[in-house]
Protein backbone atom coordinates (compact mmCIF):
# COMPACT_ATOMS: atom_id res chain seq x y z
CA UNK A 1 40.26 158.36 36.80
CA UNK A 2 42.06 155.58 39.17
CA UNK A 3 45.31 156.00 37.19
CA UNK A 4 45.40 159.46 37.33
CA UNK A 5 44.87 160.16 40.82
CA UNK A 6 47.19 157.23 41.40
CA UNK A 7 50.09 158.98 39.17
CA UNK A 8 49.61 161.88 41.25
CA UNK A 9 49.59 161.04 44.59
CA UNK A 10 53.30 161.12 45.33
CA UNK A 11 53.96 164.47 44.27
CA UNK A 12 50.42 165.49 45.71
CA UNK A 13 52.11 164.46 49.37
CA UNK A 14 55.69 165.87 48.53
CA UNK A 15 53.85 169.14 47.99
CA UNK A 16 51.16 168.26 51.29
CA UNK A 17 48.61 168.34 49.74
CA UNK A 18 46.88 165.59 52.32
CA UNK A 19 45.60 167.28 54.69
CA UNK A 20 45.19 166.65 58.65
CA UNK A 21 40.76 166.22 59.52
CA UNK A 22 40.25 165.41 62.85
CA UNK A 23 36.92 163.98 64.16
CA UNK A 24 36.88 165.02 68.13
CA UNK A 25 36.27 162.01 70.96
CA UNK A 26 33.92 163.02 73.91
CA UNK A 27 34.45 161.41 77.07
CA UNK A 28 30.56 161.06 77.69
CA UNK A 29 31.29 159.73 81.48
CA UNK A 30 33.19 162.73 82.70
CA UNK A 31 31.47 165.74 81.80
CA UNK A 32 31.98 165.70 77.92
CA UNK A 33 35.11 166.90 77.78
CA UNK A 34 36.88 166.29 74.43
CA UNK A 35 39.73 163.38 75.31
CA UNK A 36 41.16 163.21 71.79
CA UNK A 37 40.58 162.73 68.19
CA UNK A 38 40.88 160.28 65.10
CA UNK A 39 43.13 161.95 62.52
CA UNK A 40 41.79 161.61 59.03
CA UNK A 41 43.13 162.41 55.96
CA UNK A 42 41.24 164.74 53.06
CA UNK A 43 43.39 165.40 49.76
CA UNK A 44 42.82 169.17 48.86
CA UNK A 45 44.32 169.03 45.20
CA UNK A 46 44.26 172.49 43.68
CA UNK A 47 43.13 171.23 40.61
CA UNK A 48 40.00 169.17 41.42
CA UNK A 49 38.94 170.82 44.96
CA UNK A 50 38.45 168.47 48.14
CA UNK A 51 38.75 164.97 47.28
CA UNK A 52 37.10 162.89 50.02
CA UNK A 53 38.67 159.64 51.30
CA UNK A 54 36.55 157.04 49.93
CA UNK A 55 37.74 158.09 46.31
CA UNK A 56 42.13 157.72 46.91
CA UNK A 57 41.84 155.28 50.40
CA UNK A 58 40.66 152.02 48.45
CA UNK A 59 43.19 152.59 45.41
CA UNK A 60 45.80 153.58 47.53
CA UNK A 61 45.56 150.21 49.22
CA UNK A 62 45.72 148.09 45.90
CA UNK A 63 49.34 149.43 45.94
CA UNK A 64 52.34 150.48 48.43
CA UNK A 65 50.77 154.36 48.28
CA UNK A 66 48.56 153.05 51.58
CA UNK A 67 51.94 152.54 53.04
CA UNK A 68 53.35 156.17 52.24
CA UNK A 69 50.05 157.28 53.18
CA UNK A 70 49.90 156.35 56.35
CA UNK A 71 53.19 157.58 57.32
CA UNK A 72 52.69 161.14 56.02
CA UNK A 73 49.40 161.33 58.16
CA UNK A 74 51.65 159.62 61.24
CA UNK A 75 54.22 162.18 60.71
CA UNK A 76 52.18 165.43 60.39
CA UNK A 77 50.06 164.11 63.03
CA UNK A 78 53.21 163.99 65.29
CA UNK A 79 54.07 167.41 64.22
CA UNK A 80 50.51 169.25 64.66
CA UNK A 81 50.95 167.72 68.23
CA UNK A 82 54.58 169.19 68.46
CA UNK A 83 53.26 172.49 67.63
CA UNK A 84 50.16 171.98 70.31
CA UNK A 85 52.00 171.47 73.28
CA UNK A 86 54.31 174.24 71.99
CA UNK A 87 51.62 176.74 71.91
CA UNK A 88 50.11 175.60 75.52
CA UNK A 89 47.60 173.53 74.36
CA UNK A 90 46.37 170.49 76.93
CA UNK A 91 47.36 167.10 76.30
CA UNK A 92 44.81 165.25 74.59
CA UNK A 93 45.23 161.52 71.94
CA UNK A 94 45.41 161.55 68.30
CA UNK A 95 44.80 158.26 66.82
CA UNK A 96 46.28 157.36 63.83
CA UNK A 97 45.03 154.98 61.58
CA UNK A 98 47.39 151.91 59.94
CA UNK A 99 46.99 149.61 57.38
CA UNK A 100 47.47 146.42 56.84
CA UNK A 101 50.30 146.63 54.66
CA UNK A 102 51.74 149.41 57.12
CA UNK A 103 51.54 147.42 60.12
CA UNK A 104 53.76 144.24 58.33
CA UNK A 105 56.45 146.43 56.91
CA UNK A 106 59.85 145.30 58.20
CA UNK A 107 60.93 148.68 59.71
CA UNK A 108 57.06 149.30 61.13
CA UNK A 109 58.01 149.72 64.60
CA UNK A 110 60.87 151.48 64.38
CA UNK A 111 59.78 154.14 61.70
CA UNK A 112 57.06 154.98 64.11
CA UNK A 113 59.12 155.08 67.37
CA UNK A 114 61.41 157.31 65.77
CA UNK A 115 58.85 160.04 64.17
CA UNK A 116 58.05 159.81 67.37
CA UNK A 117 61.05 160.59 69.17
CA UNK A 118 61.99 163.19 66.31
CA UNK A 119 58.99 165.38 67.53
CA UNK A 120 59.61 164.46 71.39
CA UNK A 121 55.83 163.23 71.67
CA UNK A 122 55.22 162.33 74.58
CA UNK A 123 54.41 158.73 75.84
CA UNK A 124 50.66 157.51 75.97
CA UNK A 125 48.98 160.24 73.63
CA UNK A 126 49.79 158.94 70.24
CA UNK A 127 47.30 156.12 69.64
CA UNK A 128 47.61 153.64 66.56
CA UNK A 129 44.57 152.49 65.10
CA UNK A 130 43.78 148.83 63.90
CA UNK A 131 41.24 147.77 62.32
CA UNK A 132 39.92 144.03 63.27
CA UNK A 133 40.68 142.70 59.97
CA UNK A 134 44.30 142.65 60.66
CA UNK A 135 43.32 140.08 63.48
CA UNK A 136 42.89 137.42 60.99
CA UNK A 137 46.06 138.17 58.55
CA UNK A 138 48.60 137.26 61.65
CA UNK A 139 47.58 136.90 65.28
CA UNK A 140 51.20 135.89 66.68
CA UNK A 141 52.83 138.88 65.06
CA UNK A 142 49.68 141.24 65.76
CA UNK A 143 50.09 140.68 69.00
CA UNK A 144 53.85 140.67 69.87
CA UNK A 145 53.59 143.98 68.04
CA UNK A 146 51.30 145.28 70.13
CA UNK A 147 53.83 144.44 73.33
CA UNK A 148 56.75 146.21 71.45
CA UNK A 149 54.48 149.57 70.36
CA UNK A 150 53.29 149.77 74.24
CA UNK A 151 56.49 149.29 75.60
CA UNK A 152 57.41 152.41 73.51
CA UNK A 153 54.96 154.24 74.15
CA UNK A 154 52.21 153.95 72.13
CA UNK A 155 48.13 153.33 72.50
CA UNK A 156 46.89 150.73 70.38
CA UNK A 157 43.13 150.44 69.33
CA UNK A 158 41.24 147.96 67.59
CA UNK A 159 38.61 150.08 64.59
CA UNK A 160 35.52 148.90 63.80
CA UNK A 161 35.13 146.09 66.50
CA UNK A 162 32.73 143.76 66.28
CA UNK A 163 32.13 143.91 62.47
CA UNK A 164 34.09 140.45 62.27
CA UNK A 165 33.36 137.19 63.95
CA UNK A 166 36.29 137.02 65.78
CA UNK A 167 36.23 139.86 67.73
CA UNK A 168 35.40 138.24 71.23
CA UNK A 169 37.50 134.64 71.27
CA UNK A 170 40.42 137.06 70.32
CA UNK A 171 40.64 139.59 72.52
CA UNK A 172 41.91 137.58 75.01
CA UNK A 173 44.86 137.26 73.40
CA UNK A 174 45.69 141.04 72.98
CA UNK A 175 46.80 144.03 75.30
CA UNK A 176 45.14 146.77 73.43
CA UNK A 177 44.13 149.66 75.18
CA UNK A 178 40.74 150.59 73.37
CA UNK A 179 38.24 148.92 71.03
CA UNK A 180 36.10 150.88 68.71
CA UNK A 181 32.62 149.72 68.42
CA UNK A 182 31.59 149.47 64.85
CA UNK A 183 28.90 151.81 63.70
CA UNK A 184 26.91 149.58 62.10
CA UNK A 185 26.04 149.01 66.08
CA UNK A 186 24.12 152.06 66.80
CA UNK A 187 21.88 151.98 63.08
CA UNK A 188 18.93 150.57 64.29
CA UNK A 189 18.77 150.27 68.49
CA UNK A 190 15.01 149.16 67.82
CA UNK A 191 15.67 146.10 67.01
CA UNK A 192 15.48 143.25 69.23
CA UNK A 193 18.70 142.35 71.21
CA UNK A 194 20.94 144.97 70.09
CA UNK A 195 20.83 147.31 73.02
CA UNK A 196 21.94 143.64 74.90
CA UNK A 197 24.71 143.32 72.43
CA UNK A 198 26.18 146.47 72.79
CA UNK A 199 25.76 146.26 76.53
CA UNK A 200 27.31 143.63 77.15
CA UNK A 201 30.68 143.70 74.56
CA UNK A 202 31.34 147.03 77.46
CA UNK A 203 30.64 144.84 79.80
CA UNK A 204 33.41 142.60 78.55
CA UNK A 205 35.82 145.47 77.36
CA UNK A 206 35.57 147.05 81.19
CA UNK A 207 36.33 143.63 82.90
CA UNK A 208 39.70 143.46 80.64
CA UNK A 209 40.11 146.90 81.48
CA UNK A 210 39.66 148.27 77.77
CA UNK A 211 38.41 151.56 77.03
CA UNK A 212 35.35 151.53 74.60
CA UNK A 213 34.49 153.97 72.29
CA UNK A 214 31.15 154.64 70.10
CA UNK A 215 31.53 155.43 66.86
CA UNK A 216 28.87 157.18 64.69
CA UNK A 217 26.52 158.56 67.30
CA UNK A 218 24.11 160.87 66.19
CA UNK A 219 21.44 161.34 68.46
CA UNK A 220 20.78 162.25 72.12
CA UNK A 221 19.18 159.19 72.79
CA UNK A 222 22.18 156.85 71.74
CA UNK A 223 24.20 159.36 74.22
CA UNK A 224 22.05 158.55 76.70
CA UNK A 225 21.76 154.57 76.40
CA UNK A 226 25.98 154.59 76.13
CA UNK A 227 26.17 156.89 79.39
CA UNK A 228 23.48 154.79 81.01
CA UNK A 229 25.67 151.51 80.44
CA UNK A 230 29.78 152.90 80.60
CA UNK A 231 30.74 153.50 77.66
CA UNK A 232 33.88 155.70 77.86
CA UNK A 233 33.95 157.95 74.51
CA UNK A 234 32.09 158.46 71.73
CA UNK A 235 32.85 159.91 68.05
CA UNK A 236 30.29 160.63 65.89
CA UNK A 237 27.99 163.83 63.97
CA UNK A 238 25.78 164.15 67.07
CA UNK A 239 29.24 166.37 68.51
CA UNK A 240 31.31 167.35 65.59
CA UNK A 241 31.84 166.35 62.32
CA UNK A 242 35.51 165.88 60.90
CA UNK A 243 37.33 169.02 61.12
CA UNK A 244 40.47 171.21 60.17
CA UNK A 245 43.32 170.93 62.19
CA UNK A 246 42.78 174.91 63.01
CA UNK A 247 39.13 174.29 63.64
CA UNK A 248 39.71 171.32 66.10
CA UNK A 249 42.26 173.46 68.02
C-alpha cells in the first residue's frame, strides 16, 4: 500500500490533487475574531476518495516527496491568498507547515522568498511553521534562518511546543514570533500542576514578546482558563474543524 501511494504521489500533485484544509485561529482575547489559519493538506485521489494525512505525511517523509510536498502546499497557499486579497477579502495569516528536510535544503530561503514575491504576498501574513524537533537537528542554522526569513518577510512559529525537553533553555536563543502549545497540554487539566504549567510557559512567551497559541481546544472551559491567563489564539474542534479552502472563506 506504501509503494503505491508513494509511486503516485508525483503525478497526484502535477494533477493537484492535494488539496488546501485550513483549520481557523481565534483570537480568544479580542472578541474571537478569526486571525488566521494553519493550512493542511488532504489528498483527494479520484480513485480511493479522501485520503487523510496520517496515511501519505509519514511516508512522504522517509523520502524527498516531504520536500515537494511542502512546497506545493507553500505555493497554493500563496496563491489562495493572491486570489483573497483579489476578491476583497481582509488580511488574515496562513501558516504553513515545513519539514525538516524542507527547512535544510540549500535553496530553502530563497524558493520561499520568491513564491512569495511571484504572488506579491504581502509582508507579515505568511507564517512558516516549525515544529520543535528541528531545534535539536541544528540550532546555529535554525536560528540564523529564522533572522534571514523575518528579514523577508516572513512569521516563523515553533509547532507543538513543549512536547520536547528543550523547549524553554532554547527559546532564548530564537526570534520566533509564535509558539504553539502542544495539545497533549490541554488532555487532562485535572491533573495536578498542569493548569501551572500551561500558565506559566504564557507567562514566559508574553515576557519575550511571543504570541501563544492553543492547539486542540475543545471545550468552553479550556476557552475560559486560556482567556483567564493571556493566551492569544487558539485552534482546535471547540471552533471549527479543518476546512475547504471555499468553506474557510
Amino acid at each position: 500500500e506504501d509503494t503505491v501511494l508513494e509511486s503516485e504521489a508525483e503525478a497526484a500533485m502535477e494533477e493537484e490533487e492535494f488539496k488546501l484544509y485550513m483549520q481557523p485561529k481565534i483570537d480568544i482575547q479580542n472578541g474571537n475574531q478569526i486571525t488566521g489559519a494553519e493550512v493542511l493538506a488532504r489528498w483527494l485521489s479520484p480513485r480511493r476518495g479522501l485520503i487523510l494525512p496520517g496515511n501519505f505525511i509519514p511516508l512522504f517523509e522517509k523520502s524527498e516527496l516531504i520536500v515537494k510536498l511542502d512546497r506545493y502546499m507553500f505555493e497554493h497557499a500563496c496563491r489562495w491568498y493572491r486570489s483573497h486579497l483579489e476578491q476583497g477579502g481582509r488580511p488574515v495569516s496562513l501558516a504553513v507547515n515545513v519539514s525538516k528536510a524542507g527547512l535544510f535544503q540549500n535553496d530553502f530561503v530563497d524558493y520561499y522568498t520568491d513564491i512569495k514575491a511571484k504572488y506579491s504576498i504581502p509582508d507579515r501574513v505568511m507564517e512558516l511553521e516549525f515544529t520543535e524537533s528541528i531545534l535539536a537537528a541544528d540550532t546555529e542554522l535554525f536560528a540564523e534562518l529564522v533572522v534571514n526569513l523575518n528579514a523577508r518577510g516572513f512569521i516563523c512559529s515553533l509547532d507543538d511546543f513543549g512536547s520536547g525537553f528543550s523547549s524553554l533553555g532554547l527559546l532564548k536563543e530564537f526570534d520566533v514570533d509564535t509558539i504553539k502549545l502542544d495539545r497533549r497540554f490541554f488532555l487532562d487539566m485535572s491533573k495536578p500542576k498542569a493548569e501551572d504549567v500551561v500558565e506559566c510557559l504564557i507567562d514566559l512567551a508574553g515576557r519575550l514578546k511571543v504570541k501563544t497559541v492553543a492547539e486542540g481546544i475543545e471545550t468552553q472551559e479550556q476557552i475560559d482558563f486560556l482567556k483567564q491567563i493571556h493566551c492569544d489564539m487558539v485552534q482546535g474542534f471547540f471552533y471549527s474543524r479543518p476546512l475547504r479552502a471555499e468553506e474557510f472563506e
